[in-house]
Protein backbone atom coordinates (compact mmCIF):
# COMPACT_ATOMS: atom_id res chain seq x y z
CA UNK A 1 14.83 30.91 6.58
CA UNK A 2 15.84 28.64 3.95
CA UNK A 3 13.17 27.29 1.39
CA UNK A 4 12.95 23.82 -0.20
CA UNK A 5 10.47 22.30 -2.68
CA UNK A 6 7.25 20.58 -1.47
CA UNK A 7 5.11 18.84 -3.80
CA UNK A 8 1.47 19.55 -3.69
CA UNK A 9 -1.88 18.50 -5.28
CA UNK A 10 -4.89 21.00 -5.28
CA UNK A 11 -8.33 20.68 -6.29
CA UNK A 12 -9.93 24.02 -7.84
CA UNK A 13 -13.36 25.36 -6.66
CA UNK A 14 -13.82 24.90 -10.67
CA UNK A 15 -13.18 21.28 -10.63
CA UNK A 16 -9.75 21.19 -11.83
CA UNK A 17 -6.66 19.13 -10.25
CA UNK A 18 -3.86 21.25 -10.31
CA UNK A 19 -0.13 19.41 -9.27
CA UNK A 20 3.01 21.90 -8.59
CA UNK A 21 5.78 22.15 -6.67
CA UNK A 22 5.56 25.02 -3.92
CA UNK A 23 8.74 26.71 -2.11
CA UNK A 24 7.96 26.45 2.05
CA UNK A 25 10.38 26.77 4.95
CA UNK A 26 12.32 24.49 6.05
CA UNK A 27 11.15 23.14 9.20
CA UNK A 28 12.68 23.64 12.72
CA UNK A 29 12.30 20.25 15.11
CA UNK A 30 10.89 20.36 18.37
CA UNK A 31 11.99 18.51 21.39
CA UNK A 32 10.58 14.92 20.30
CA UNK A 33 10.86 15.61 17.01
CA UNK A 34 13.63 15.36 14.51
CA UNK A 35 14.51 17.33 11.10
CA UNK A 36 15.21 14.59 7.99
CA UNK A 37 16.72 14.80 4.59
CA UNK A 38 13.89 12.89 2.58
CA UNK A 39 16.23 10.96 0.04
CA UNK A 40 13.17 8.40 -0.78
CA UNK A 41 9.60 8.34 -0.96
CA UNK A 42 8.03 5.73 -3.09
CA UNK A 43 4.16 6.38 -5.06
CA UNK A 44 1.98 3.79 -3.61
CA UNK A 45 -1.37 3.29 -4.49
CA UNK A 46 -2.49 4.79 -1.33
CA UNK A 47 -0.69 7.98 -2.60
CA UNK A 48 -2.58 8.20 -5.59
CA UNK A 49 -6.05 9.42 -4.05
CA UNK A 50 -4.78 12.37 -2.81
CA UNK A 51 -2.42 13.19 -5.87
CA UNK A 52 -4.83 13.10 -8.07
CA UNK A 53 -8.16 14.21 -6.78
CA UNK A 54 -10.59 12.00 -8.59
CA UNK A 55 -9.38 13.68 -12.00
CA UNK A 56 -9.65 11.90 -14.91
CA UNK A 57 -5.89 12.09 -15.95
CA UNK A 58 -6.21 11.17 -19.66
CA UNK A 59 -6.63 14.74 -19.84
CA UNK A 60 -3.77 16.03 -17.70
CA UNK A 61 -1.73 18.84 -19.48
CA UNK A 62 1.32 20.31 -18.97
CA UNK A 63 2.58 23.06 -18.55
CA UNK A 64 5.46 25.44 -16.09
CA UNK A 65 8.88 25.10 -16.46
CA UNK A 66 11.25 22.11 -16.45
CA UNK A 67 12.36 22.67 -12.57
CA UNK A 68 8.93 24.10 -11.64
CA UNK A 69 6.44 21.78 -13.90
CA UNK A 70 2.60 22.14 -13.48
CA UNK A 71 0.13 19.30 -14.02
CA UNK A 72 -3.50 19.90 -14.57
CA UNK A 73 -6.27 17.72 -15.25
CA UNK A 74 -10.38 18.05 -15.52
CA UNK A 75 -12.78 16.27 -12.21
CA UNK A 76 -15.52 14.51 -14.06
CA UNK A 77 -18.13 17.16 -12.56
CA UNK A 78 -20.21 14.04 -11.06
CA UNK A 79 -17.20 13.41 -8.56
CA UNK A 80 -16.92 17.17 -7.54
CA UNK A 81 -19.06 16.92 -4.52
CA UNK A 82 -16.85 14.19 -3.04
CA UNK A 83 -14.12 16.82 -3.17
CA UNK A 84 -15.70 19.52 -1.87
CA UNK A 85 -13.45 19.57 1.81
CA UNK A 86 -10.32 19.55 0.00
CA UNK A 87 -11.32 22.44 -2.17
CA UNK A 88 -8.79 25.34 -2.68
CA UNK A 89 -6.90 23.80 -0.72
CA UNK A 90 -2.84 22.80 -1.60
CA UNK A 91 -2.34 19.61 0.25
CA UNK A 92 1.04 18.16 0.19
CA UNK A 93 1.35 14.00 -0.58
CA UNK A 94 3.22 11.15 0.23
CA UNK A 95 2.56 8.65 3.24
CA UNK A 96 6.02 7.50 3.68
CA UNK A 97 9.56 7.79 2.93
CA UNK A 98 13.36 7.10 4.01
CA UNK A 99 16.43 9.56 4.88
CA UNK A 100 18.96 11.12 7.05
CA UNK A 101 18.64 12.13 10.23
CA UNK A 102 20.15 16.35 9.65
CA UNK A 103 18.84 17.70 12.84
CA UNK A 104 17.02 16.85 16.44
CA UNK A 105 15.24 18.18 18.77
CA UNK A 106 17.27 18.18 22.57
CA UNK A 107 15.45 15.32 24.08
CA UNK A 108 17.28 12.30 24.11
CA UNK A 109 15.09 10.31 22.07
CA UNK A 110 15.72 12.57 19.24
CA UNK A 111 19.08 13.38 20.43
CA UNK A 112 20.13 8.97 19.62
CA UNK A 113 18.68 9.56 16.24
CA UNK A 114 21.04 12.37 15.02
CA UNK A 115 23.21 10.88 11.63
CA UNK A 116 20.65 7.96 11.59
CA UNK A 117 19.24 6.57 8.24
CA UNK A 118 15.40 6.20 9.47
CA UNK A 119 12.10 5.22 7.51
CA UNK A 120 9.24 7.64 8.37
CA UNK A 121 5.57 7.18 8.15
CA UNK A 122 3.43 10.67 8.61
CA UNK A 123 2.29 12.17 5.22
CA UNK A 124 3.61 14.70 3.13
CA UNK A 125 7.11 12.70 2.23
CA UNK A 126 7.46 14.65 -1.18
CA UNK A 127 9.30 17.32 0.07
CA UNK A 128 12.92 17.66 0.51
CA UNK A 129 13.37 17.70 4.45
CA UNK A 130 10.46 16.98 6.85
CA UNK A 131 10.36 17.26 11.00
CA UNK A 132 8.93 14.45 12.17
CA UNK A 133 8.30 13.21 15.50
CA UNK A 134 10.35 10.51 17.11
CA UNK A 135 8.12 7.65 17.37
CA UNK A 136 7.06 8.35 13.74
CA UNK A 137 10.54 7.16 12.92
CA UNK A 138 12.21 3.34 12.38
CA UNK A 139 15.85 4.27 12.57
CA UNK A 140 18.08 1.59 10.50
CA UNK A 141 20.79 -0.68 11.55
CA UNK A 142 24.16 0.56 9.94
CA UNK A 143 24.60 0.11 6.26
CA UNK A 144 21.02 0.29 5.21
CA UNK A 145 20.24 3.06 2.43
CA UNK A 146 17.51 5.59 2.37
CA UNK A 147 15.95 4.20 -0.60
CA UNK A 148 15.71 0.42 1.10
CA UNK A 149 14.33 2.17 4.34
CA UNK A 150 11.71 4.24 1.81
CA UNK A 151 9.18 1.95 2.12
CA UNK A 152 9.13 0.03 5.15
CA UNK A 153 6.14 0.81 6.16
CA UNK A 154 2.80 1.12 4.47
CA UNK A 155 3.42 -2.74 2.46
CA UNK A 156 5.40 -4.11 5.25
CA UNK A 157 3.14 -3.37 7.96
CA UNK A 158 -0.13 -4.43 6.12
CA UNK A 159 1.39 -7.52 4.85
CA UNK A 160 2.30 -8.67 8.64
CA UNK A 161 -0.56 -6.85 9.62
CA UNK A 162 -2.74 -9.16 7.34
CA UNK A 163 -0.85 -12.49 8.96
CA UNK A 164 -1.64 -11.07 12.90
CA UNK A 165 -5.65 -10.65 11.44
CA UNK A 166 -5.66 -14.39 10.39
CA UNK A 167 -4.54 -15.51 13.89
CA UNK A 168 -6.64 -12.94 15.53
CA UNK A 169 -9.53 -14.68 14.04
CA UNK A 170 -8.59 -18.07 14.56
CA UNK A 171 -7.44 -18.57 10.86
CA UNK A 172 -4.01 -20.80 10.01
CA UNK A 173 -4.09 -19.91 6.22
CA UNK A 174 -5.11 -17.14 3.63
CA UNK A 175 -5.99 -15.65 0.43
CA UNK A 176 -4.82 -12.45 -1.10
CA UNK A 177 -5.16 -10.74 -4.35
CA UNK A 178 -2.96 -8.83 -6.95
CA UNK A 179 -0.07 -11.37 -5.39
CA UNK A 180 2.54 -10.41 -7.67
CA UNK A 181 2.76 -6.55 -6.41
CA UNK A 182 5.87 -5.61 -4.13
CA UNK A 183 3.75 -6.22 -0.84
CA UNK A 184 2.37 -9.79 -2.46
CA UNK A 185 5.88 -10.73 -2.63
CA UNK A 186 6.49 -9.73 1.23
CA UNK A 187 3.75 -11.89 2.10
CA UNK A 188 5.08 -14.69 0.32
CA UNK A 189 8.11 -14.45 2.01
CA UNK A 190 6.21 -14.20 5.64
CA UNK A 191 3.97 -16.78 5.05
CA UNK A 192 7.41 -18.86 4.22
CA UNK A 193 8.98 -18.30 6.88
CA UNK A 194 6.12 -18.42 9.38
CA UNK A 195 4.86 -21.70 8.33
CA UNK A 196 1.64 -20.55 6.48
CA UNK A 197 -0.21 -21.50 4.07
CA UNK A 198 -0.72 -18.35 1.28
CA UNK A 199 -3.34 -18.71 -1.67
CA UNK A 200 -1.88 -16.23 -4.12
CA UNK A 201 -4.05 -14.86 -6.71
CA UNK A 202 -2.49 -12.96 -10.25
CA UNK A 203 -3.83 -12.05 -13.36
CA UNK A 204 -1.02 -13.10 -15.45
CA UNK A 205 0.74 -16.16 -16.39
CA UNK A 206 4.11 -15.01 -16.08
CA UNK A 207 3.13 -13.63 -12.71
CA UNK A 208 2.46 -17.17 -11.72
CA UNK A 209 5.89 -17.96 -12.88
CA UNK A 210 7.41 -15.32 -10.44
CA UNK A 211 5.47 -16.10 -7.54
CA UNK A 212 6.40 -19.82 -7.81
CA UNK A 213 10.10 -19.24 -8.33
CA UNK A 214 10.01 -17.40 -5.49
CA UNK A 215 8.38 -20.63 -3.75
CA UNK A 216 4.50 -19.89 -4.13
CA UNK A 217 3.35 -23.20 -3.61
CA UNK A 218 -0.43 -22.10 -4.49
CA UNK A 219 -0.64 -19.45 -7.18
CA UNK A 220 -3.86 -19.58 -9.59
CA UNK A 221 -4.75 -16.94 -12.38
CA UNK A 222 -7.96 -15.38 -12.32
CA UNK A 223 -8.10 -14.82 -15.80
CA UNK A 224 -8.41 -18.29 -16.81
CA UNK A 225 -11.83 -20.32 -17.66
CA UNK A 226 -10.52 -23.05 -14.59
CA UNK A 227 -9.97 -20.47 -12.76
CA UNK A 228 -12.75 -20.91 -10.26
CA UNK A 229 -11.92 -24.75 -9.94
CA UNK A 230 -8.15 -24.09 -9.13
CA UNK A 231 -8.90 -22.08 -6.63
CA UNK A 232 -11.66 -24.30 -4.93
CA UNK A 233 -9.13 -26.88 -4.62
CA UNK A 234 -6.48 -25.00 -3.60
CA UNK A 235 -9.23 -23.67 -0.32
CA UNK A 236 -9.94 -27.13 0.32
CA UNK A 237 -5.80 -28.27 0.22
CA UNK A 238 -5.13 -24.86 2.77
CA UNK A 239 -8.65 -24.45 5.00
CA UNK A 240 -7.86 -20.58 3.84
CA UNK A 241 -11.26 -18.91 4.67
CA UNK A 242 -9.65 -15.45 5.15
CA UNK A 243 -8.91 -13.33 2.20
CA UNK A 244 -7.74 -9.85 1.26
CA UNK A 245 -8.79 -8.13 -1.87
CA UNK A 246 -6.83 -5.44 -3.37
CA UNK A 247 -8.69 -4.91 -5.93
CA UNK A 248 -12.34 -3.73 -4.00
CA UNK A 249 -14.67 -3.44 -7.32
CA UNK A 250 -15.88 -6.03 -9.98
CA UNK A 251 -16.49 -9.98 -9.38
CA UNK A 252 -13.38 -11.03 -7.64
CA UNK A 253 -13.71 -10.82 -3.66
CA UNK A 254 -17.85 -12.60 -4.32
CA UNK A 255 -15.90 -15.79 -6.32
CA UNK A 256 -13.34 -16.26 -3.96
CA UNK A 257 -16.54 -16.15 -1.10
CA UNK A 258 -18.27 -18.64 -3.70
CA UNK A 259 -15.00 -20.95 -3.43
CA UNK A 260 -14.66 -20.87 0.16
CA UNK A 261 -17.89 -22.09 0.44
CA UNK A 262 -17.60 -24.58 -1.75
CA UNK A 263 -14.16 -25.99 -0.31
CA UNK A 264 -16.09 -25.77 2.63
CA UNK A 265 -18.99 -27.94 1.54
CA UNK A 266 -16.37 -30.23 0.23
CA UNK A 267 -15.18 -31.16 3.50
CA UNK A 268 -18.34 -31.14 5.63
CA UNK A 269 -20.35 -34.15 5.90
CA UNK A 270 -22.94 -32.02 6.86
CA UNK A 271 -25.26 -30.09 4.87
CA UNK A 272 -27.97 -27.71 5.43
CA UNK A 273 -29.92 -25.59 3.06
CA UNK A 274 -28.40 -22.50 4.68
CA UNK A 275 -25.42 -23.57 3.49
CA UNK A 276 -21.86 -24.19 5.64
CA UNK A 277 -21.17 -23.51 8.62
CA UNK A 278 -17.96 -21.99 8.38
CA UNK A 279 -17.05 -18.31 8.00
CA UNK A 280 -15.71 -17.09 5.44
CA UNK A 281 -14.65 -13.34 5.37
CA UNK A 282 -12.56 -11.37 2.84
CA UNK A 283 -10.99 -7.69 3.18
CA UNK A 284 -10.99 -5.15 0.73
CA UNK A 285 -7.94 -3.32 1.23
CA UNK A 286 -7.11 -1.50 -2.13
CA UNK A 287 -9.01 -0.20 -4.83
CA UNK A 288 -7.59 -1.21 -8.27
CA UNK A 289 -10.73 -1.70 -9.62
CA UNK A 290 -12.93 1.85 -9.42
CA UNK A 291 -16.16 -0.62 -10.78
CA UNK A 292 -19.11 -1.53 -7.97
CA UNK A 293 -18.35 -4.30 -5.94
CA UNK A 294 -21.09 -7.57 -7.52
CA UNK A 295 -22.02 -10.29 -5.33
CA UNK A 296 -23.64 -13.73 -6.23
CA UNK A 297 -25.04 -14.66 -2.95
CA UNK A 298 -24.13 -18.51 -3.25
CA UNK A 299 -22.01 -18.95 -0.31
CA UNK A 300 -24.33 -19.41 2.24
CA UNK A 301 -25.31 -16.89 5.59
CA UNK A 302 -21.77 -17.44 7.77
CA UNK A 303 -19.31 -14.92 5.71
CA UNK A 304 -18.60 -11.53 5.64
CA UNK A 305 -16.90 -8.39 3.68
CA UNK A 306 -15.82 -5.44 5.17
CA UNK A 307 -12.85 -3.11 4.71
CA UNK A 308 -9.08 -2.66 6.13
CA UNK A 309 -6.95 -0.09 6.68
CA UNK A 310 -3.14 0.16 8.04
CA UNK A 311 -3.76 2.44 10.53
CA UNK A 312 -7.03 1.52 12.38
CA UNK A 313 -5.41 -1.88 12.70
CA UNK A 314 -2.17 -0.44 14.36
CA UNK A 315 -4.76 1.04 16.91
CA UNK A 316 -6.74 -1.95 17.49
CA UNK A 317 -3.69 -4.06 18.19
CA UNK A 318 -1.69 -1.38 20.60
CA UNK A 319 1.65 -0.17 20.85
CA UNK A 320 3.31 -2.61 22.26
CA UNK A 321 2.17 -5.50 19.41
CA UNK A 322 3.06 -2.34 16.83
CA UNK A 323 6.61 -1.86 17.61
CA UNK A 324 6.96 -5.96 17.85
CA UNK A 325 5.86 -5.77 13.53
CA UNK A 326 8.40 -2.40 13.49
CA UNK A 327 11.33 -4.28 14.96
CA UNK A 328 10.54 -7.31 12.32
CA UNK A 329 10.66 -5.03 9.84
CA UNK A 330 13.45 -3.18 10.37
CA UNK A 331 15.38 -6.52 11.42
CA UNK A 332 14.54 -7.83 7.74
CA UNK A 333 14.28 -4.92 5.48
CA UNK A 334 16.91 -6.01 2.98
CA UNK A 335 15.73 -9.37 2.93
CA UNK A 336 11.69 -10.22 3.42
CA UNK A 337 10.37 -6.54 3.16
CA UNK A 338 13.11 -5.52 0.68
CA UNK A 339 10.94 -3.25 -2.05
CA UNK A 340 12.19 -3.00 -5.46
CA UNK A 341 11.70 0.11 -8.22
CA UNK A 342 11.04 0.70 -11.97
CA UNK A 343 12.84 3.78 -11.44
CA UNK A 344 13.94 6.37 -9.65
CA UNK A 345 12.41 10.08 -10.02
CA UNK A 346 13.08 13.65 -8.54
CA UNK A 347 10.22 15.74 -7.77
CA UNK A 348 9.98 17.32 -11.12
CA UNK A 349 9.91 14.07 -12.75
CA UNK A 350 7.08 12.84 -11.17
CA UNK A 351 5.63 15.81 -12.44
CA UNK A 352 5.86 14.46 -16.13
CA UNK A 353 2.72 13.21 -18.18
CA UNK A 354 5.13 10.15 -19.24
CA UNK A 355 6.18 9.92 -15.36
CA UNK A 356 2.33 9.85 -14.50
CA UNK A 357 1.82 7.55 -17.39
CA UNK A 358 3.66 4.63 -16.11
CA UNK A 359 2.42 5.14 -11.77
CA UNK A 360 -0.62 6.22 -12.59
CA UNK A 361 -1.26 3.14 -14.37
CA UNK A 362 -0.81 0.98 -11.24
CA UNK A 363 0.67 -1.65 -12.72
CA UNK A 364 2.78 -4.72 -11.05
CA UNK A 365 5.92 -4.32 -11.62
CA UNK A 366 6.00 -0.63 -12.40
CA UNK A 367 7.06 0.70 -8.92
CA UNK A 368 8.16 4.40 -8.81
CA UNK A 369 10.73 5.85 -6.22
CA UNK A 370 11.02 9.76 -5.67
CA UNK A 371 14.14 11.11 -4.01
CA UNK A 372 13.39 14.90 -3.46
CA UNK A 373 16.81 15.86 -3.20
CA UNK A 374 17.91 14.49 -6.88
């Protein structure tokens, strides 16, 4: 059977991350399931858990060959027991990708996908060809590229996923963090065209700039002194009492609690030594900041902070409400969810210490695309 590359992360029973790229089979599809040349798989920051295994990668080495690289890297040994269920253990990465249809199983739903360009969401997208089944796939309308299908998705389904929480909870606008990243800009653009009101927060000033050229009409920078005030008023201009935090650690998701309650105190004529009445709740979704999450409890007893994930919120909402967001986002994916990459990478590249450099780092704007078969 014919062979193809796989890329795979593995943690040592000595604490070591070691990255390579193994030779497996090439998969045969069953009935529902259907056989895909992977020509794009972007790194998210979702992908970067599993890739790199806690390790602290300002010590990665290299080593291997040029077509067969190898990547390791030390696991500060107070993170080791976290790891211990993955150990010795080759697990292959990537949550999503886009491609060609090559092959299909002989039911009819995989039979209509045959020559389809599809987006697929089901781990282990670094590889060159992957069976997948059926309703794991978004197949394309015609024209649409493997690399604009890539990521359609992990940001597009958590940014509309993040719009269908607001109204679930009986919110009409909302907050979100690191709003300059590819899925802040798909917000924007939802919240646009859905009439809603989006409090973007950045960290830079020229990320302000983007976000308003884009149309932002609120956009505040959380590295300024005023920072605090801007963003009270802009609560009290949108009633946005529903925020998501990408970053998870540090002071941010506790000061945009304390200016909720604030904008909410501004517009009460009501007070009460509990403080407001009105809830305030904000999601930690990501983890850019590794740091403990610090609280100043000054925003009264009605708020909350909890965590969400992609895939828990599919199940919550159903199957039916989860093809709805699919159909939206393969209806707009060269417009609203369009992504858009630093540079493309094969599979050896992203085995490169200056590769790993630049994705590792996280960084808006830096958005990495791997197409295995480069």
């Amino acid at each position: 059977m014919k062979n193809q590359l796989q890329l795979q992360s593995l943690v040592t029973r000595e604490g070591r991350l070691e990255l390579a790229l193994a030779q497996i089979p090439v998969p045969v599809p069953a009935a529902d399931e259907v056989l895909v040349k992977v020509e794009a798989a972007p790194i998210n920051p979702s992908d970067l858990g599993l890739l790199f295994g806690m390790a602290d990668m300002t010590s990665a080495l290299a080593s291997g060959t040029q077509e067969a690289p190898v990547i390791t890297a030390e696991i500060p040994e107070k993170l080791r027991p976290a790891l211990a269920g993955r150990m010795g253990q080759a697990l292959p990465v990537g949550n999503e990708g886009g491609g060609t249809v090559i092959e299909a199983g002989n039911s009819d739903e995989a039979q209509s996908l045959l020559g389809k360009t599809v987006g697929i969401l089901g781990g282990a997208m670094y590889t060159q060809y992957r069976a997948i089944k059926v309703n794991q796939c978004l197949a394309m309308r015609e024209g649409v590229t493997p690399a604009e299908s890539g990521s359609c998705f992990v940001n597009p389904l958590t940014a509309l996923g993040m719009v269908t929480t607001m109204r679930l909870e009986g919110s009409r606008a909302l907050v979100h963090t690191a709003a300059a990243s590819n899925l802040g800009q798909m917000l924007q653009k939802i919240c646009i065209a859905d009439g809603i009101d989006l409090v973007n927060i950045v960290r830079k000033e020229e990320q302000v700039a983007l976000l308003e050229k884009k149309g932002a009409k609120y956009v505040c920078n959380s590295s300024k002194d005023s920072f605090m005030e801007v963003l009270t008023g802009m609560l009290v201009a949108t009633s946005a009492y529903i925020g998501f935090d990408a970053t998870g650690g540090g002071k941010l998701a506790g000061q945009i609690l304390s200016c909720m309650e604030a904008a909410a105190v501004k517009t009460s004529p009501d007070y009460s030594r509990y403080g407001s009445t009105q809830h305030k709740q904000v999601y930690i979704y990501g983890g850019l900041d590794r740091t403990p999450t610090i609280l100043s409890r000054n925003f009264g007893m009605a708020w909350g902070l909890g965590g969400w994930l992609l895939t828990p919120f599919l199940q919550k909402i159903g199957p039916e409400e989860t093809n709805r967001l699919k159909q939206r986002v393969a209806a707009e994916i060269t417009t609203t969810f369009a992504s858009h990459y630093t540079r493309e990478i094969s599979l050896a590249e992203a085995l490169s210490l200056d590769a790993i450099g630049v994705y590792g780092k996280q960084a808006t704007g830096e958005k990495y695309l791997i197409n295995p078969n480069r």
